[in-house]
Protein backbone atom coordinates (compact mmCIF):
# COMPACT_ATOMS: atom_id res chain seq x y z
CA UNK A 1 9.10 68.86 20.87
CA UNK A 2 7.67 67.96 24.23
CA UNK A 3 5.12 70.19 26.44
CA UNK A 4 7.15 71.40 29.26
CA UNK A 5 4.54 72.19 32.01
CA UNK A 6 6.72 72.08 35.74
CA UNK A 7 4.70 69.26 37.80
CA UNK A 8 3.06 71.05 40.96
CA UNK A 9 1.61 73.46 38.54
CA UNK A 10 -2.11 73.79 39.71
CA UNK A 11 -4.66 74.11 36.40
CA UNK A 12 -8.55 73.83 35.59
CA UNK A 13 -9.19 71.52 33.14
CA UNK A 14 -12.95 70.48 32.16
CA UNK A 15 -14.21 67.38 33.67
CA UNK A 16 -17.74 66.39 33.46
CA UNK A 17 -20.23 69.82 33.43
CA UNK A 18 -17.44 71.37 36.39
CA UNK A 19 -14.09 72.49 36.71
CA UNK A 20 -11.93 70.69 38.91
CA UNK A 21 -8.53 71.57 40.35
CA UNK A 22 -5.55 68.99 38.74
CA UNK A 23 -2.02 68.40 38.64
CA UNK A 24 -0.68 68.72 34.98
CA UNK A 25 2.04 66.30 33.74
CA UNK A 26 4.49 67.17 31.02
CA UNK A 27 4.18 64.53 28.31
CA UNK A 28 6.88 64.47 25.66
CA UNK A 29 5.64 64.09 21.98
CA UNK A 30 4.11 61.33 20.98
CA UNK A 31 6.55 60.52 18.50
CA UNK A 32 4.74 57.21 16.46
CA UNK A 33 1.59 59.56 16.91
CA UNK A 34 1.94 62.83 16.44
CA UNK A 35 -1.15 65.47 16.49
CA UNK A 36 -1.15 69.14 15.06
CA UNK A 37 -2.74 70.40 18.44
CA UNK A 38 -0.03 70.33 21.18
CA UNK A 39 -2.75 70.03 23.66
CA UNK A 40 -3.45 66.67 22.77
CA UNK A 41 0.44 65.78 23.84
CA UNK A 42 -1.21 66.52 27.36
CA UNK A 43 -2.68 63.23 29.72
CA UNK A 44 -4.61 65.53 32.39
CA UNK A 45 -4.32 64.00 35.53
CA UNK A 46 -7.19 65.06 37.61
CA UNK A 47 -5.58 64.04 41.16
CA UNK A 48 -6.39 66.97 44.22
CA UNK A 49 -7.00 64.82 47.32
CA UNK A 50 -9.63 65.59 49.70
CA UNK A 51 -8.58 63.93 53.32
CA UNK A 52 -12.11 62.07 54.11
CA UNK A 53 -11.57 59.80 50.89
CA UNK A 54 -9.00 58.18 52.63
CA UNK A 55 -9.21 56.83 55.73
CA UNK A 56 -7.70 53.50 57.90
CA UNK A 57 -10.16 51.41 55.46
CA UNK A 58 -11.92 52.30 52.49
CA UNK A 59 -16.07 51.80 53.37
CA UNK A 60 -17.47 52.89 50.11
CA UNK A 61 -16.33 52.66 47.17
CA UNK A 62 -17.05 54.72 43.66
CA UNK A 63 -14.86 53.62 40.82
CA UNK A 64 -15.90 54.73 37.55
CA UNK A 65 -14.41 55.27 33.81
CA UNK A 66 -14.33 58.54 31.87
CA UNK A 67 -13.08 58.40 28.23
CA UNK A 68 -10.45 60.61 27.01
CA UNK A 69 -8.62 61.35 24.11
CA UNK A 70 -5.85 58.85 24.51
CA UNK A 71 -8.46 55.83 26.11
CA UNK A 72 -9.53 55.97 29.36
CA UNK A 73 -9.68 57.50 33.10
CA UNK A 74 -10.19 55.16 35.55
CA UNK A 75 -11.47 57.52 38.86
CA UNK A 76 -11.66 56.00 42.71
CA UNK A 77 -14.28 58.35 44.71
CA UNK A 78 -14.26 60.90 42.03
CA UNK A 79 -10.32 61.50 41.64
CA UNK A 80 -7.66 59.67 39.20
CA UNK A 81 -6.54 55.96 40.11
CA UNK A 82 -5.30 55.06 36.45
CA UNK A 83 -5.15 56.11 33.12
CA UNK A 84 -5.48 53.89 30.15
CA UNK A 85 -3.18 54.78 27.01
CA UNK A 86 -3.85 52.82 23.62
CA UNK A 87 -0.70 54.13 22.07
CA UNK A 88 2.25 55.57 23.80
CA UNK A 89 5.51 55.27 21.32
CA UNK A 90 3.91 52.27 19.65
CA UNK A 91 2.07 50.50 22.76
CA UNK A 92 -0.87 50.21 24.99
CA UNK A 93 0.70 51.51 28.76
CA UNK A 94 -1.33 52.07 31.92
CA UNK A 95 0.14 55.80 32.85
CA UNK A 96 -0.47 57.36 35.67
CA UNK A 97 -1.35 55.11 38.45
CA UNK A 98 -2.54 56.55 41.67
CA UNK A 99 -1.80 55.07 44.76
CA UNK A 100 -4.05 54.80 48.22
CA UNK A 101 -2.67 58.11 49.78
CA UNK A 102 -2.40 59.94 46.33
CA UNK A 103 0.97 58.96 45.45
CA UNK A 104 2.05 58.37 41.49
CA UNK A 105 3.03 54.57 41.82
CA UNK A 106 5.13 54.26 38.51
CA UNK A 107 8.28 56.12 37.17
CA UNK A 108 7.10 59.06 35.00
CA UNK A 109 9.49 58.89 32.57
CA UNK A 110 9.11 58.52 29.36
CA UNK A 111 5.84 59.90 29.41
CA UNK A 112 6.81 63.04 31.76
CA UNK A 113 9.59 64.26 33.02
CA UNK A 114 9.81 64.67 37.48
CA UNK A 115 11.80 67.90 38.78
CA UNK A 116 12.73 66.84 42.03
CA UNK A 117 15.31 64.39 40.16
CA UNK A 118 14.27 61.13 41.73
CA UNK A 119 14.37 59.20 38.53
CA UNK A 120 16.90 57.95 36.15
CA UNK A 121 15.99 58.36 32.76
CA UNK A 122 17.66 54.56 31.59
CA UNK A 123 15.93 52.05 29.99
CA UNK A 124 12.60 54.38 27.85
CA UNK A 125 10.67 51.00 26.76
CA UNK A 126 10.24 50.82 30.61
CA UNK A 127 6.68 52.56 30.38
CA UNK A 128 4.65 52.44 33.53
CA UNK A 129 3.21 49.43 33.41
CA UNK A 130 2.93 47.22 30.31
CA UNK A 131 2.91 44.05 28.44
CA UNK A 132 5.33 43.34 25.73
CA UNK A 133 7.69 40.67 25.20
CA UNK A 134 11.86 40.54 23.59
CA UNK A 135 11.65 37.66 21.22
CA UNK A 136 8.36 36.97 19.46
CA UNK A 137 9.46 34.95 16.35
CA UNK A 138 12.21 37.57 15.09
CA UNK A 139 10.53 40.76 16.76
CA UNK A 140 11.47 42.56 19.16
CA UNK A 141 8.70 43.95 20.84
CA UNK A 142 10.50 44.80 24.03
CA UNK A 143 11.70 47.71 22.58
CA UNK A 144 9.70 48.10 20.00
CA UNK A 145 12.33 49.84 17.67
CA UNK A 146 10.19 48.94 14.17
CA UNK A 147 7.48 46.66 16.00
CA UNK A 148 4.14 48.06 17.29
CA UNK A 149 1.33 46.35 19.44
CA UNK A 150 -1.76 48.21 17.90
CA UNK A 151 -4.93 48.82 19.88
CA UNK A 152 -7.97 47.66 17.49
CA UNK A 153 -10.89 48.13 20.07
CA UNK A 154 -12.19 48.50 23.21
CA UNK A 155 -14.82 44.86 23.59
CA UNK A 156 -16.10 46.67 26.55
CA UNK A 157 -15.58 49.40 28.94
CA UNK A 158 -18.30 49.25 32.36
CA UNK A 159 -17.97 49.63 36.07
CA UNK A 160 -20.99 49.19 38.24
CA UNK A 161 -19.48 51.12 41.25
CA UNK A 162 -17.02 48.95 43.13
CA UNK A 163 -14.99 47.60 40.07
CA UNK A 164 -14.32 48.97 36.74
CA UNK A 165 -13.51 46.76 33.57
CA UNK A 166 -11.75 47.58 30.64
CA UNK A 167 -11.17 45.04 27.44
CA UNK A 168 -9.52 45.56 24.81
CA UNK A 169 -7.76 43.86 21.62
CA UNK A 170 -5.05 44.58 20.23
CA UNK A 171 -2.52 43.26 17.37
CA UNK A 172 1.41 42.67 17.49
CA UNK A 173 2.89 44.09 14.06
CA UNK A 174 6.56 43.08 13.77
CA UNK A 175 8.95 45.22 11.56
CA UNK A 176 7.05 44.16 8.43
CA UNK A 177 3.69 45.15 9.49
CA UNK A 178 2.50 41.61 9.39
CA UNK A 179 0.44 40.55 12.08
CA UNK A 180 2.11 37.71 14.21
CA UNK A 181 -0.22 37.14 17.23
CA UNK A 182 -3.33 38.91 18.87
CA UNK A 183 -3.91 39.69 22.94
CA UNK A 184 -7.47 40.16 24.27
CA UNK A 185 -6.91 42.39 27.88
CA UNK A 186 -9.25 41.94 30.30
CA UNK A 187 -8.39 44.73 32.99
CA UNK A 188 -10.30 45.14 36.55
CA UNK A 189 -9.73 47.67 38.35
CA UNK A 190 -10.93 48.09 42.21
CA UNK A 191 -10.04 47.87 46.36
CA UNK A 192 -9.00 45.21 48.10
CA UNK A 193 -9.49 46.83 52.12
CA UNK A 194 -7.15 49.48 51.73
CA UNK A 195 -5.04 48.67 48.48
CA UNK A 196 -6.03 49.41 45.03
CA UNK A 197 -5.50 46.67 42.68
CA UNK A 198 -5.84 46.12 38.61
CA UNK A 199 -6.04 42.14 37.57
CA UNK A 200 -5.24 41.61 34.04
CA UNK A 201 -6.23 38.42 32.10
CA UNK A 202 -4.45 38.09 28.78
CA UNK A 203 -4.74 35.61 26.08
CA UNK A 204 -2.66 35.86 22.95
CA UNK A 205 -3.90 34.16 20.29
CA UNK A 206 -1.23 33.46 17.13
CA UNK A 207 -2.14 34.73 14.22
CA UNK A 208 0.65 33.30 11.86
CA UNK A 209 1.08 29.42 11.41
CA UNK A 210 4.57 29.18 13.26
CA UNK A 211 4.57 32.10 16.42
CA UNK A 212 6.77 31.41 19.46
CA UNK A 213 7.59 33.37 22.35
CA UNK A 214 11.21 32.63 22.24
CA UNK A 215 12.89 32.36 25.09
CA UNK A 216 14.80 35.63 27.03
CA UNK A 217 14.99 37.68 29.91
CA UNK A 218 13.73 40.40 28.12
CA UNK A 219 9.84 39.82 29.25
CA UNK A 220 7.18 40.09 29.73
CA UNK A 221 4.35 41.93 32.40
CA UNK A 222 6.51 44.81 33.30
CA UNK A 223 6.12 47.60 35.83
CA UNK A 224 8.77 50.31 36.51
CA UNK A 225 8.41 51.79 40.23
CA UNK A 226 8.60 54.85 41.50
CA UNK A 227 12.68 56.58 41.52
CA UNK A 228 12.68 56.72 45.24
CA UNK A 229 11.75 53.18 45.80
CA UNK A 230 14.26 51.24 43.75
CA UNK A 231 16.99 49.53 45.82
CA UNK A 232 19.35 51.79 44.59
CA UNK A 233 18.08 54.71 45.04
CA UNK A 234 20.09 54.55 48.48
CA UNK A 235 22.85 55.58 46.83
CA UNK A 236 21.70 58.79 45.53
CA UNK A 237 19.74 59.88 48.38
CA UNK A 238 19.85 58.21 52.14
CA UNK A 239 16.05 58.82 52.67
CA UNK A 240 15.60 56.80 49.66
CA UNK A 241 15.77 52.83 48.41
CA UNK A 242 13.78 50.08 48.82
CA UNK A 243 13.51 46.62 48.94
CA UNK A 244 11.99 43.47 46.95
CA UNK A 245 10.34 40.70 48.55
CA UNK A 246 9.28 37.20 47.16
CA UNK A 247 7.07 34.87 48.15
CA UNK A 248 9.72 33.04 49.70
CA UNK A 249 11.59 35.34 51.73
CA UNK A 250 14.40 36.02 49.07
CA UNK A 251 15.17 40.03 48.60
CA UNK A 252 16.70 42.57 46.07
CA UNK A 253 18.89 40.68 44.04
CA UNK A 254 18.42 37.13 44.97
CA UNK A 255 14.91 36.95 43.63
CA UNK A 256 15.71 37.68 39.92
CA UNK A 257 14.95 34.85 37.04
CA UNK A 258 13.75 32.87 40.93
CA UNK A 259 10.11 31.76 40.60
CA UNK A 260 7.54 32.67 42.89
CA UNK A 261 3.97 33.05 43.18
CA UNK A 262 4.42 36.66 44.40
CA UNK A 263 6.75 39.12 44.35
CA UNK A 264 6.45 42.44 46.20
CA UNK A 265 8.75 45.94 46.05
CA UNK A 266 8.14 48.70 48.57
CA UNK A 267 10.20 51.63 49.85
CA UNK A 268 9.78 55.15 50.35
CA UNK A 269 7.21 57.61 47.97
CA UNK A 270 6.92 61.00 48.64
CA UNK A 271 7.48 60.69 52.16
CA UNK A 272 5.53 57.27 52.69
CA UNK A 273 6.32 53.68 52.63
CA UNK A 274 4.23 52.24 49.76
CA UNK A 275 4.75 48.93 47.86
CA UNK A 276 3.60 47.13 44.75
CA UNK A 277 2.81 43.82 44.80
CA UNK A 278 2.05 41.49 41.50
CA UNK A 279 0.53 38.25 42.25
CA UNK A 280 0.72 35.21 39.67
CA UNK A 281 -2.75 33.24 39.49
CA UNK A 282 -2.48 29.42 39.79
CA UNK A 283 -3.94 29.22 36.25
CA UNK A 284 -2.00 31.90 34.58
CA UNK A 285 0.73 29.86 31.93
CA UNK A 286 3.57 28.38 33.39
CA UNK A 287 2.54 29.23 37.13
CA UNK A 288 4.66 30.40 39.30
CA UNK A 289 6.48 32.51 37.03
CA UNK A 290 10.15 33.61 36.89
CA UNK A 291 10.81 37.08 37.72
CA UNK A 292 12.97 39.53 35.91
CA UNK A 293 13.17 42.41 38.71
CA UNK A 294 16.24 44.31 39.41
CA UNK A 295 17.33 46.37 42.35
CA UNK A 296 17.17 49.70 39.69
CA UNK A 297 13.48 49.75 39.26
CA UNK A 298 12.35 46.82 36.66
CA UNK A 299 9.75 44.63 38.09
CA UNK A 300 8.75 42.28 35.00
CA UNK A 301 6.84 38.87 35.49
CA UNK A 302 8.13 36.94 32.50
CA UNK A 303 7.38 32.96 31.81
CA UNK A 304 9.21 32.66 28.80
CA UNK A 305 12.99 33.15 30.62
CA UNK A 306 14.08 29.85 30.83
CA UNK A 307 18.08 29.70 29.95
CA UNK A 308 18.54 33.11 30.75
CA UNK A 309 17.74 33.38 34.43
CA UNK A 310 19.39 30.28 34.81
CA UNK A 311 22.13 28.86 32.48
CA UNK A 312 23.69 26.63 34.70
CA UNK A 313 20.63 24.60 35.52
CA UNK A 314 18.15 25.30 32.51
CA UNK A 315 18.60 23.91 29.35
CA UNK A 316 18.60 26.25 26.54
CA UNK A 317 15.21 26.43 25.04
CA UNK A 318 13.29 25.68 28.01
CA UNK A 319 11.58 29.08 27.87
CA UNK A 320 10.60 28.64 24.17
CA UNK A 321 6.56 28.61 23.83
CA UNK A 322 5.63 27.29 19.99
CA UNK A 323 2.12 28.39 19.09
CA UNK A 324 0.05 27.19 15.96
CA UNK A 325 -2.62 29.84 14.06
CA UNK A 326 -5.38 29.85 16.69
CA UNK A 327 -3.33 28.20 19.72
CA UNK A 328 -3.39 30.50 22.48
CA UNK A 329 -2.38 30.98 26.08
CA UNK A 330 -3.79 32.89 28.72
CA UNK A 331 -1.80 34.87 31.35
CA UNK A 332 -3.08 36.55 34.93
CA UNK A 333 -1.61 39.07 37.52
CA UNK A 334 -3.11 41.47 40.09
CA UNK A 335 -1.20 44.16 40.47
CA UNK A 336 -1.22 45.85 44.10
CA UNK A 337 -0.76 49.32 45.53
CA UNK A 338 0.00 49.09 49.20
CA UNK A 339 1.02 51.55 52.04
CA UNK A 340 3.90 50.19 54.28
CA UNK A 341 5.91 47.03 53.92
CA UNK A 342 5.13 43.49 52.74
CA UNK A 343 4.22 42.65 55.95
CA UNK A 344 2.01 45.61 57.32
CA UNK A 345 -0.03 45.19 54.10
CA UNK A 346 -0.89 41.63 54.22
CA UNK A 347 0.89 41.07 50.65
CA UNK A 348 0.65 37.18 51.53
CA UNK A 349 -2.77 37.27 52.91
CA UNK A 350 -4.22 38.93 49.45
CA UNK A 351 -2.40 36.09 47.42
CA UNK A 352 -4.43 33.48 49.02
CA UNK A 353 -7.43 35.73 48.68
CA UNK A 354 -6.44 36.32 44.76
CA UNK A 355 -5.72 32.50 43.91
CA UNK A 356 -9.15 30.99 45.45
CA UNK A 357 -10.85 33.24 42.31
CA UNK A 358 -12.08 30.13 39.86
CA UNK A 359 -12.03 31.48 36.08
């Protein structure tokens, strides 16, 4: 059963002690979750746009968190930049993300379903943007057909007006409900000049006495763009399609399994030219990381490839990563939302800004 409410649809929902105006998603059923209410199916996105919040730079900034009933809202000058789900189908996702000009920066589906047919409903572990991996010991927490990555707590949840913080742990179940490995999240959320930006800082922490991120392409720090931006969108529609970028001047298909320090994808969204950008941080494991990101939408940063992105050259086993109980490893992205290109934003520009940060 899924709520079917046609996005456009103007509604009041309750926000604070006023009513504001919002765009309602439809959600399908939370199907690991399920709730007697329908209404909790329902992620209110609280995203009217008033013109003087955005201008040719940002001057002021007001990010703040509101809790919900599925996590958190994280809101940029009092309207929706993310949301924060601990359990979508089994896993924490970030769902919807807001981009500078009011633009949803991720593909809806699963969570919601678009009408103006812009996105192709392949591939439903691809969930906004999230963190999973395809081999951990014998789990398969890519797809997470009998494996779950449970959200314990929230360690803290502040903002102090320019950046908003989120941490959370959580615990990776495989298909016996034993608990193979930990992750504590640290999530920021803020500007950068014009472009929005959320840094995560993740360190798994094994849990068993023998855990290891085995080595595939299936991995790891995944974001699905929007339908109109994939390369391929081209083909369905000649205002669409975009293009992907690395660090070193490699596009579309030539960057997959290719490490980089950066890798950005822009193209058209709803009318614009907008981009994501996820940097790697020099101290993040196994820096610069492979990429697994394909001209139809996935844009995954993912250490643990090895073999796969590159049999010819890469022994098998290379990507392996054998853990001991209380061995860890600590990964770290910033993920960007841009308007224009690679270039017009300054993608390289806010690497080197990103990778002088000392943790």
């Amino acid at each position: 059963m899924a709520a079917n409410v046609e996005l456009g649809t103007k509604v009041q929902f309750f926000r604070g002690e006023q009513y504001l105006p919002s765009t309602l998603l439809d959600i399908p059923a939370f199907r690991r979750r399920p709730y007697t209410n329908m209404k909790r199916y329902l992620l209110k996105v609280g995203h009217f746009l008033l013109p003087l919040f955005f201008c040719a730079r940002v001057l002021a900034q007001d990010v703040s968190l509101q809790k919900t009933d599925f996590g958190y809202e994280v809101r940029l000058e009092g309207t929706t930049f993310a949301g924060y789900i601990t359990d979508f189908q089994g896993a924490p996702v970030i769902w919807p993300i807001i981009g500078p000009n009011g633009e949803r920066m991720t593909r809806d589906f699963p969570m919601a379903e678009r009408k103006d047919g812009s996105e192709m409903q392949d591939h439903p572990h691809h969930r906004s943007l999230w963190f999973t991996h395809g081999k951990v010991n014998d789990s398969n927490f890519w797809l997470l057909n009998k494996q779950k990555i449970v959200h314990k707590k929230f360690d803290k949840a502040a903002s102090d007006g320019k950046q908003a913080v989120l941490v959370t742990t959580n615990e990776w179940l495989d298909q016996n409900d034993e608990v193979l490995c930990t992750d504590e999240r640290t999530m920021r959320f803020g500007m950068d000049g014009t472009m929005r930006y959320i840094d995560f800082d993740i360190t798994v922490t094994a849990v068993q006495d023998d855990v290891v991120f085995k080595e595939t392409k299936e991995g790891t720090f995944g974001v699905r763009v929007p339908g109109t931006m994939d390369v391929t969108a081209a083909k369905r529609n000649a205002q669409w399609g975009g293009l992907i970028v690395n660090a070193d001047g490699l596009k579309n298909e030539e960057t997959w399994g290719k490490q980089s320090p950066w890798v950005d994808y822009h193209g058209p969204v709803e009318g614009k030219t907008a981009g994501i950008a996820i940097l790697n941080h020099p101290s993040s494991l196994r820096f610069p990381t492979a990429w697994h990101v394909r001209d139809y939408g996935l844009f995954a940063a993912n250490p643990f490839g090895g073999h796969d992105f590159d049999k010819k050259n890469i022994p098998k086993g290379t990507g392996d990563y054998k853990m001991k109980k209380g061995d860890t490893f600590t990964l770290r992205y910033r993920v960007l939302f841009h308007l224009g290109d690679t270039t017009a934003a300054g993608v390289a520009e806010a690497y080197e800004r990103y990778a002088k940060i000392v943790f």
